[in-house]
Protein backbone atom coordinates (compact mmCIF):
# COMPACT_ATOMS: atom_id res chain seq x y z
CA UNK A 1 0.00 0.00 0.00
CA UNK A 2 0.71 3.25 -0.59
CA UNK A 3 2.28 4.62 2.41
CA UNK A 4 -0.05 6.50 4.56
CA UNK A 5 -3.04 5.68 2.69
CA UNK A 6 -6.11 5.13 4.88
CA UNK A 7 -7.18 1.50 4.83
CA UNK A 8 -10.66 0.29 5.52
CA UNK A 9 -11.89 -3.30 6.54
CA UNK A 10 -14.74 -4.22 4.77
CA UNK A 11 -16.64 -7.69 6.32
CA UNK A 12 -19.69 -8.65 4.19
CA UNK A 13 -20.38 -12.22 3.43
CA UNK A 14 -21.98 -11.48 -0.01
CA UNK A 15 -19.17 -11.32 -2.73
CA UNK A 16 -21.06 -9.16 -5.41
CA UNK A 17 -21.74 -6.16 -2.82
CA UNK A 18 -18.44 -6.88 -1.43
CA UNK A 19 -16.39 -6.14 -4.33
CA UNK A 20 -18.93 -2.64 -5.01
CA UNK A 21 -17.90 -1.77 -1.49
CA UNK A 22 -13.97 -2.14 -2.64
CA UNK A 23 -14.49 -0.31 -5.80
CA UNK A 24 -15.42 2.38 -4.42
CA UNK A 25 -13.56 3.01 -1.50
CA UNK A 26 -10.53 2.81 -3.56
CA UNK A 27 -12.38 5.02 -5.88
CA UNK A 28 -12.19 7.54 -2.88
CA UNK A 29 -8.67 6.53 -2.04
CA UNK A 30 -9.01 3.91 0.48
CA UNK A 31 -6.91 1.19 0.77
CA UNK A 32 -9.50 -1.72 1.21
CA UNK A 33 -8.90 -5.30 2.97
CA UNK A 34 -12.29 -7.50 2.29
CA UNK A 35 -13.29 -10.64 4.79
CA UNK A 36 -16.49 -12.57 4.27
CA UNK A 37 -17.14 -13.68 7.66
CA UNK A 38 -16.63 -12.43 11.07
CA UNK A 39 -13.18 -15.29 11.70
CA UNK A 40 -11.47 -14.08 8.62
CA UNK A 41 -12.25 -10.11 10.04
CA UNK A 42 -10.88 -10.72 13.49
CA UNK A 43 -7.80 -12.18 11.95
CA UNK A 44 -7.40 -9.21 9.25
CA UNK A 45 -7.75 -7.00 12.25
CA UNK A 46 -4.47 -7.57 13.44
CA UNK A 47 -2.54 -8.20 9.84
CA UNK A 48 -4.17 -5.47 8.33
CA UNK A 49 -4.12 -2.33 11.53
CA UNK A 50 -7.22 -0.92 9.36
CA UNK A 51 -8.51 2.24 10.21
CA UNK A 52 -12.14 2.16 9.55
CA UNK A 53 -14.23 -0.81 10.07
CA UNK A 54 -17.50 -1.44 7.60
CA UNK A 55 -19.10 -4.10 9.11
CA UNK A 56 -22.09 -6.48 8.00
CA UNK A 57 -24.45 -7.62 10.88
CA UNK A 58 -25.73 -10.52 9.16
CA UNK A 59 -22.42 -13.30 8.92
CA UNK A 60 -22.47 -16.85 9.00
CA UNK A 61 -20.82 -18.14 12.20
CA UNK A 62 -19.62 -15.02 14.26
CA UNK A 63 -21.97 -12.29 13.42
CA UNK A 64 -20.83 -8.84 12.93
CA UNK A 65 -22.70 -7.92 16.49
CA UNK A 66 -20.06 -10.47 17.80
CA UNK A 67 -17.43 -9.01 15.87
CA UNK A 68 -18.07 -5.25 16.92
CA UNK A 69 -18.08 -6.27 20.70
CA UNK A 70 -14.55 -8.57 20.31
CA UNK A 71 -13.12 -5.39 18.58
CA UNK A 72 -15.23 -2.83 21.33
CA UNK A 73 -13.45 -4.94 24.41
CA UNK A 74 -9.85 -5.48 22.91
CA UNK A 75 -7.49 -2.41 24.04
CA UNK A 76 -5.65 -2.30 20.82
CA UNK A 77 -9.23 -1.62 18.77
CA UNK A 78 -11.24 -0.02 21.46
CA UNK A 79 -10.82 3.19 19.66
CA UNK A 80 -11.38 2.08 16.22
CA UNK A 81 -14.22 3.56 14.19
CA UNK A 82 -17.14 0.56 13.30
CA UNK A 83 -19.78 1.57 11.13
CA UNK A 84 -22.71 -1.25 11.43
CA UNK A 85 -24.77 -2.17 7.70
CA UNK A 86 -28.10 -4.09 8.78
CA UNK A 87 -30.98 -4.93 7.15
CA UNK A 88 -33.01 -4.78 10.31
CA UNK A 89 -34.07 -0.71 10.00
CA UNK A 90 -36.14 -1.28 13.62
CA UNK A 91 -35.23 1.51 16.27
CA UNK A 92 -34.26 -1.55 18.94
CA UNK A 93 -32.22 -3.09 16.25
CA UNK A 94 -30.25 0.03 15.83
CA UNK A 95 -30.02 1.12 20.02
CA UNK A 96 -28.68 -2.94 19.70
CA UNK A 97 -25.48 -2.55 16.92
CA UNK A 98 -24.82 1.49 18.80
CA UNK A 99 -24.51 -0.43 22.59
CA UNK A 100 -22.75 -3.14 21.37
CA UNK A 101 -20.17 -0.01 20.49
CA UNK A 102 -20.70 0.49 16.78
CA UNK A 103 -19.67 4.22 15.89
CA UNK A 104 -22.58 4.36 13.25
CA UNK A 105 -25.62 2.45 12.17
CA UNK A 106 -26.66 2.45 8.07
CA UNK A 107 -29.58 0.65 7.11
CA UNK A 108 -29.67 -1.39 3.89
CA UNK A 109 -30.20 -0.46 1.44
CA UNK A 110 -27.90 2.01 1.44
CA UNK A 111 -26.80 5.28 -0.84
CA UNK A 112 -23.06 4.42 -1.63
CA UNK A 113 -22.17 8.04 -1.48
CA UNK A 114 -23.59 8.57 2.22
CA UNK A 115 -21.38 5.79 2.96
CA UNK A 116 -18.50 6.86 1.51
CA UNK A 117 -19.01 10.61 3.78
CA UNK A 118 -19.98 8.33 6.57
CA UNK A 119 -16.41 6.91 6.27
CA UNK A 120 -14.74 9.85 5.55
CA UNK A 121 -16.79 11.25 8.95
CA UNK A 122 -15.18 8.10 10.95
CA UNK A 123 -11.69 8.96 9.44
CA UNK A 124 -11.62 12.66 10.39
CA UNK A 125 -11.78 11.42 14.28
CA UNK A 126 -9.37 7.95 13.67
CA UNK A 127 -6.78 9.45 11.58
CA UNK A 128 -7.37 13.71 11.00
CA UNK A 129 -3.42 13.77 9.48
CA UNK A 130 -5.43 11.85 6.63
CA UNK A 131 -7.75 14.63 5.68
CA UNK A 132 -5.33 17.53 6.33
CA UNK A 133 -6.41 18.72 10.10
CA UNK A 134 -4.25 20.03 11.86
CA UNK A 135 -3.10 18.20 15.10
CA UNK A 136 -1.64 19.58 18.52
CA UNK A 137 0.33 18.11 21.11
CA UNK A 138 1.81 20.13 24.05
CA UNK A 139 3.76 22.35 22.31
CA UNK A 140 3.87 20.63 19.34
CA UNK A 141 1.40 21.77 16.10
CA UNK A 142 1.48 19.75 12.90
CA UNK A 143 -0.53 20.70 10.15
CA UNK A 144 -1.09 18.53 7.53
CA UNK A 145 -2.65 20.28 4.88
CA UNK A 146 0.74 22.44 4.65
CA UNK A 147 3.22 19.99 6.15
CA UNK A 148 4.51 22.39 8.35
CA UNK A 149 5.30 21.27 11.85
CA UNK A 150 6.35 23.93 14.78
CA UNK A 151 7.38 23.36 18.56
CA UNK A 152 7.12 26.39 20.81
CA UNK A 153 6.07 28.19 17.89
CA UNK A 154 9.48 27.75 15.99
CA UNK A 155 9.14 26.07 13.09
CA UNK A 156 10.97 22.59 12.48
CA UNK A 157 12.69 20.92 9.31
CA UNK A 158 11.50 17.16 9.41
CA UNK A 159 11.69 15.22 6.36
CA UNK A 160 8.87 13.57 4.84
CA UNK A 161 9.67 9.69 6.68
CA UNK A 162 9.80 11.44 9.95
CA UNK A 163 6.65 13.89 9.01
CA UNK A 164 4.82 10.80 8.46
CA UNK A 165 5.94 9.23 11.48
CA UNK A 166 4.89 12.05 13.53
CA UNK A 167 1.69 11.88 12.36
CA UNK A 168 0.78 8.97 13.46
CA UNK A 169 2.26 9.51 16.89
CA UNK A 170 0.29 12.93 17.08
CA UNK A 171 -2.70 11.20 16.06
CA UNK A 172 -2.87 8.85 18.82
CA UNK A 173 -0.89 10.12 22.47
CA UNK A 174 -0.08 7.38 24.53
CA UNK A 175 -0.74 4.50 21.99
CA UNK A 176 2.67 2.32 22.01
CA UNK A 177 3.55 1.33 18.14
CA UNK A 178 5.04 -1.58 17.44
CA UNK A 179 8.62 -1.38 14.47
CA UNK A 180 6.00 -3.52 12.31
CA UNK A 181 2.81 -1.63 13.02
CA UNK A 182 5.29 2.02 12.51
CA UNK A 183 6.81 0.50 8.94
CA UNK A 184 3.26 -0.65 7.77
CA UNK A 185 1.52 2.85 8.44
CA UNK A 186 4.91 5.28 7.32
CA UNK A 187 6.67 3.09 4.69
CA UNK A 188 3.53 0.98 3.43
CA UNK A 189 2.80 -2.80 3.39
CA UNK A 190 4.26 -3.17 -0.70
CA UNK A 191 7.89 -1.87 0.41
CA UNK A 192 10.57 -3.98 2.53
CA UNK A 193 12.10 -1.70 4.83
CA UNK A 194 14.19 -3.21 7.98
CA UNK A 195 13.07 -2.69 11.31
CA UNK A 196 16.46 -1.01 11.71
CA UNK A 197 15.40 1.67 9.57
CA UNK A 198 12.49 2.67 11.91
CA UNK A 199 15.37 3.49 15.06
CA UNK A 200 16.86 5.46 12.77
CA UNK A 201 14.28 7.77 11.72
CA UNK A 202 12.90 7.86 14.91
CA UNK A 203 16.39 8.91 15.99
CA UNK A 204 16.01 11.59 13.43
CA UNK A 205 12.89 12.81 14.68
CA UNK A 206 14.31 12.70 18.08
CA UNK A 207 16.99 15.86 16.88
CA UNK A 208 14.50 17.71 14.85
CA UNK A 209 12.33 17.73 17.45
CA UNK A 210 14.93 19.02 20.01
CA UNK A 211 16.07 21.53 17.37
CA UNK A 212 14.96 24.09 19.63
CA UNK A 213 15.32 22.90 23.15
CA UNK A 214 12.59 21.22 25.28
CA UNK A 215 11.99 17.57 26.40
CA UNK A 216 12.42 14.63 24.04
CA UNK A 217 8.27 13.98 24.12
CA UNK A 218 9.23 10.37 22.59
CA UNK A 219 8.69 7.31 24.64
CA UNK A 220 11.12 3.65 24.17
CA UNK A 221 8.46 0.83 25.78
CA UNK A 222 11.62 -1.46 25.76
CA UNK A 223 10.41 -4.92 23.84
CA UNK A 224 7.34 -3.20 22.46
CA UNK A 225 8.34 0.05 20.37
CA UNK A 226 7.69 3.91 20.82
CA UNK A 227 5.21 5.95 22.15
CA UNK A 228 4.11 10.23 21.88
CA UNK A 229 3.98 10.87 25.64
């Protein structure tokens, strides 16, 4: 994948309305990883580090109700967007797929271009790098529509590895990142890259970010990866 590109899970168990669901997300510029059932989705979950989730209620097996509450209770998903398509349109059906934790409820069938803005909507809170917003963090103020990044209102030279890198930290404080999760979201899934390389450039952000003075706001979790904060 291309690197950076916003990638959505879809999980529908009926191939034809799968494949229009891929089509046009990557008509939009989604990257799109496609299960048909809710096994394969928990699995692709963890290969895939997705950013949306479009999820089908009605699955053979594990049904996407299932799926949304093993995704709601896990700490590395709890915070990942889950937009529910049902058939069932009934008002307890919907309170049902929103308690079990599912960010939005659509209602087959469905206008293909309110989905797409619905996932676009999700991706503005997961990932707002990905739609040029402008993120914040102490001191620190990114803004990705110009790619200009400042610390104490000085403005820093970071090149575009360790812009991208930032990113993702500023996008979610706290959240540890794995070396494989880090070269999957900055260098992209299609492009071998050594772990290695990932100490470097986060050694590089390390100096640009100290450019100016102030704390180092990066985090080493030793035997799990780096952290903003």
């Amino acid at each position: 994948m291309a690197a950076d590109q916003p990638t959505v899970l879809v999980v529908e168990d009926e191939p034809a309305q799968r494949e229009v669901l891929r089509y046009n997300l990557e008509a939009e510029g989604f990257r799109v990883a496609a299960a048909g059932n809710g096994e394969e989705a928990l699995v692709l979950l963890d290969e895939e580090n997705p950013d949306v989730v479009v999820l089908d209620w009605m699955l053979p097996n594990l049904s996407g109700i299932e799926v949304c509450r093993q995704i709601k209770t896990r700490s590395d998903t709890r915070g990942l967007p889950v937009i529910m398509l049902s058939a069932r349109s009934e008002e307890v059906d919907r309170i049902r797929g929103l308690d079990t934790g599912a960010d939005d409820y659509v209602v087959k069938p469905y206008s293909l271009r309110e989905l797409m803005a619905r996932v676009k909507a999700q991706l503005r809170r997961a990932r707002p790098s990905a739609v040029g917003l402008r993120l914040e963090f102490e001191d620190i103020v990114l803004d990705s529509e110009t790619h200009r990044v400042t610390r104490g209102g000085q403005e820093l030279k970071l090149g575009p590895t360790e812009f991208r890198l930032l990113s993702t930290f500023m996008e979610k404080p706290g959240r540890v990142w794995s070396r494989e999760q880090l070269l999957d979201r900055v260098w992209g899934r299609d492009i071998y890259v050594d772990t290695r390389t990932v100490d470097v450039h986060i050694g590089r952000l390390r100096k640009a970010l100290g450019a100016h003075g102030g704390e180092d706001p990066l985090r080493t979790v030793r035997g799990a990866g780096y952290a903003l904060g």
